[in-house]
Protein backbone atom coordinates (compact mmCIF):
# COMPACT_ATOMS: atom_id res chain seq x y z
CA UNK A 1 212.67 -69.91 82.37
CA UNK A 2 211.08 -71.26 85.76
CA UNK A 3 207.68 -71.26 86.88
CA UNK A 4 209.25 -69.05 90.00
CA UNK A 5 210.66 -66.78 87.42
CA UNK A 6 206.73 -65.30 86.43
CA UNK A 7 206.13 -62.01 86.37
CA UNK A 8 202.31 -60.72 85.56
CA UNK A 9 201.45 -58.20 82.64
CA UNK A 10 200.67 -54.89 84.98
CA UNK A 11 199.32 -51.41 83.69
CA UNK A 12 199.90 -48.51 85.74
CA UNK A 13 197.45 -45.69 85.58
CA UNK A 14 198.20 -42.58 86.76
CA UNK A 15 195.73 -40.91 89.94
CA UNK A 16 195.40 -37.39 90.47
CA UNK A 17 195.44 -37.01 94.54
CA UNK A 18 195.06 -33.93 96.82
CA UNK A 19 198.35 -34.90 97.82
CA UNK A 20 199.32 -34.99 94.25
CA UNK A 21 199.07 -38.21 91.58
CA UNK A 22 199.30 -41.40 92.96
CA UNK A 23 200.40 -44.48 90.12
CA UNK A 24 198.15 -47.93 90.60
CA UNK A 25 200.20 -50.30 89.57
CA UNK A 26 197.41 -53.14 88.34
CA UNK A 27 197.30 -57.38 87.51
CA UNK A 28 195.22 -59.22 85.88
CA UNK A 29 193.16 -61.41 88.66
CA UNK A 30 193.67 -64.39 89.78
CA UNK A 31 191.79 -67.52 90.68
CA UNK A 32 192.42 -66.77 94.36
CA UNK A 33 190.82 -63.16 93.40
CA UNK A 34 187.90 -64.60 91.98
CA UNK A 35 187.53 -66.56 94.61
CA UNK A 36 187.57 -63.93 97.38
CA UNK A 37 185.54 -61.84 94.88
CA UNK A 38 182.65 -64.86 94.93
CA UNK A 39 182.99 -65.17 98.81
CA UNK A 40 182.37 -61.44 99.40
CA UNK A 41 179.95 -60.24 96.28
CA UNK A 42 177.89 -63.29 95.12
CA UNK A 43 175.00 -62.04 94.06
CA UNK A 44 177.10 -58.74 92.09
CA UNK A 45 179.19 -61.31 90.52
CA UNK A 46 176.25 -63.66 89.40
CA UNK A 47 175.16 -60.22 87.39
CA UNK A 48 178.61 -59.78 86.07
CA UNK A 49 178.39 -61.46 83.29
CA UNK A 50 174.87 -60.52 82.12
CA UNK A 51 175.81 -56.89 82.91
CA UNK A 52 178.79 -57.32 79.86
CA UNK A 53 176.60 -59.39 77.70
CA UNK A 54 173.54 -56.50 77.70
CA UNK A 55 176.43 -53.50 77.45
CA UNK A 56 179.14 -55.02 75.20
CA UNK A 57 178.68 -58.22 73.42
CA UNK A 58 180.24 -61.48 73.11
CA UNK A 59 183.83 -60.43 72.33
CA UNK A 60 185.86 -58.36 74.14
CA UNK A 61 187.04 -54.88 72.68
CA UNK A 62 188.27 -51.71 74.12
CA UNK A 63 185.20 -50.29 73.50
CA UNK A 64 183.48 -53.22 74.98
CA UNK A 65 185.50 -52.98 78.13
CA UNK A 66 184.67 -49.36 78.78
CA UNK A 67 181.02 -49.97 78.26
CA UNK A 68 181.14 -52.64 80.50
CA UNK A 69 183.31 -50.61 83.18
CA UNK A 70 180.30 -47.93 83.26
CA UNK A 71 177.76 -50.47 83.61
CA UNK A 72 179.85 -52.10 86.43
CA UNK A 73 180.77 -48.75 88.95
CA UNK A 74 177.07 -47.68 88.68
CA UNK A 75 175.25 -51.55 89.44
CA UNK A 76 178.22 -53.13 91.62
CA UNK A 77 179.96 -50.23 92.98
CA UNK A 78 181.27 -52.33 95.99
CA UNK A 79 182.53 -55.49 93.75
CA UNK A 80 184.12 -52.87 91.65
CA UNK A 81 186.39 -51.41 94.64
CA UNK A 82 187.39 -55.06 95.76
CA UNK A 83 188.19 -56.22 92.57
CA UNK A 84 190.70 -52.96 91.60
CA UNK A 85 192.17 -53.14 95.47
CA UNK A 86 192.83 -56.91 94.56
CA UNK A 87 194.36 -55.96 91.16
CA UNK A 88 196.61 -54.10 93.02
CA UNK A 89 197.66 -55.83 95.27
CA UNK A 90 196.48 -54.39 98.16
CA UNK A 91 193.22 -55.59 99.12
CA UNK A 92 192.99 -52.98 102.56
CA UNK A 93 192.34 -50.25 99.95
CA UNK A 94 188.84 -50.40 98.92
CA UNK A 95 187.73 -47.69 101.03
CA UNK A 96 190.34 -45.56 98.96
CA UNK A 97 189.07 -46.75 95.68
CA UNK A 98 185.58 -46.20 96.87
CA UNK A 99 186.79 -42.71 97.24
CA UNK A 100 187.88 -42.27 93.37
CA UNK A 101 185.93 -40.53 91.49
CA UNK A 102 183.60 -42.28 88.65
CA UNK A 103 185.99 -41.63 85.87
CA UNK A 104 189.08 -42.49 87.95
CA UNK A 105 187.00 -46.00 88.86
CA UNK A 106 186.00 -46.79 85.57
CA UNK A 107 189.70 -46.11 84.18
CA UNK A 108 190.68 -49.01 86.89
CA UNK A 109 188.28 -51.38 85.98
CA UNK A 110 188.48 -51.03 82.50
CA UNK A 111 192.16 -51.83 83.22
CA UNK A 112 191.68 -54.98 85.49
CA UNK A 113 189.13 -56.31 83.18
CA UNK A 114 191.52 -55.66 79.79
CA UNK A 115 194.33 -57.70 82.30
CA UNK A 116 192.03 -60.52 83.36
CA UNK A 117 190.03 -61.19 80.73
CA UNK A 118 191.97 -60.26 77.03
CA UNK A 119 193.70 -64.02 77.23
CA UNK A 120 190.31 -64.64 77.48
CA UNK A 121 188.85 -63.63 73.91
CA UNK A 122 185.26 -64.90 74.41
CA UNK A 123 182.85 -64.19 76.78
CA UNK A 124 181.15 -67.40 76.48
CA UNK A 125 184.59 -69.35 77.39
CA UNK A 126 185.31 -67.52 80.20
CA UNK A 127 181.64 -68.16 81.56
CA UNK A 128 181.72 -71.59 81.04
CA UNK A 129 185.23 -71.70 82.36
CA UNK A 130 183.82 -69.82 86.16
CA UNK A 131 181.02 -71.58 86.10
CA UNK A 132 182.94 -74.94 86.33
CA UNK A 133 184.99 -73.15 89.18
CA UNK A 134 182.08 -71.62 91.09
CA UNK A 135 180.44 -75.19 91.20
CA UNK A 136 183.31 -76.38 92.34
CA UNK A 137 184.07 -74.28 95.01
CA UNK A 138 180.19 -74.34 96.03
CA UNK A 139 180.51 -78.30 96.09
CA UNK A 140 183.23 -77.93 98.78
């Protein structure tokens, strides 16, 4: 199999709508995510990781991710929106996910963050691992 031939692990939840239930069809983010993410929410993402370190530990468990997903909608509300509109794939609909209700948001994060980070394992790789990136892109 090719490099071109790559298809990302997605998870589709399932949005109840006035219109009726809508299906979000999420990714795990990218560096080019991150990146955009950094650009637009600095200081919310400089908290990100001391937000999941203070509400779920150093590994990361379902339970973990949902505690962290709370924590997240209620201190970085706006970072929250970009980063599920990003997941998606469509990065025009943060006003939309703004929208959601708190459950429905923290559902979608908990998601993203399951998709991004699970490869992951450790809390304390991953930081090290943006860190390095961060600097780098700050350097430039």
């Amino acid at each position: 199999m090719a490099l071109a031939d790559f298809q990302p692990i997605t998870q589709t939840i399932q949005i109840k709508s006035r219109g009726g239930n809508i299906e979000v069809v999420l990714r795990g983010l990218g560096l080019n995510e991150i990146h955009q993410l950094l650009s637009s929410h600095g200081a919310d993402m400089e908290g990100v990781f001391r937000i999941y370190e203070e509400n779920a530990g150093p590994e990361i468990t379902v339970t973990a991710m949902g505690k962290f997903a709370m924590a997240l909608v209620k201190q970085a509300p706006g970072l929250v929106a970009h980063a599920v509109a990003l997941s998606a794939g469509e990065p025009g609909a943060v006003d939309a996910v703004q929208k959601m209700g708190i459950l429905d948001q923290i559902r979608l994060v908990k998601a993203v963050g399951q998709l991004t980070f699970e490869e992951v394992g450790s809390v304390k790789k991953l930081i090290a691992e943006l860190a390095d990136f961060r600097n780098s892109v700050v350097s430039n």
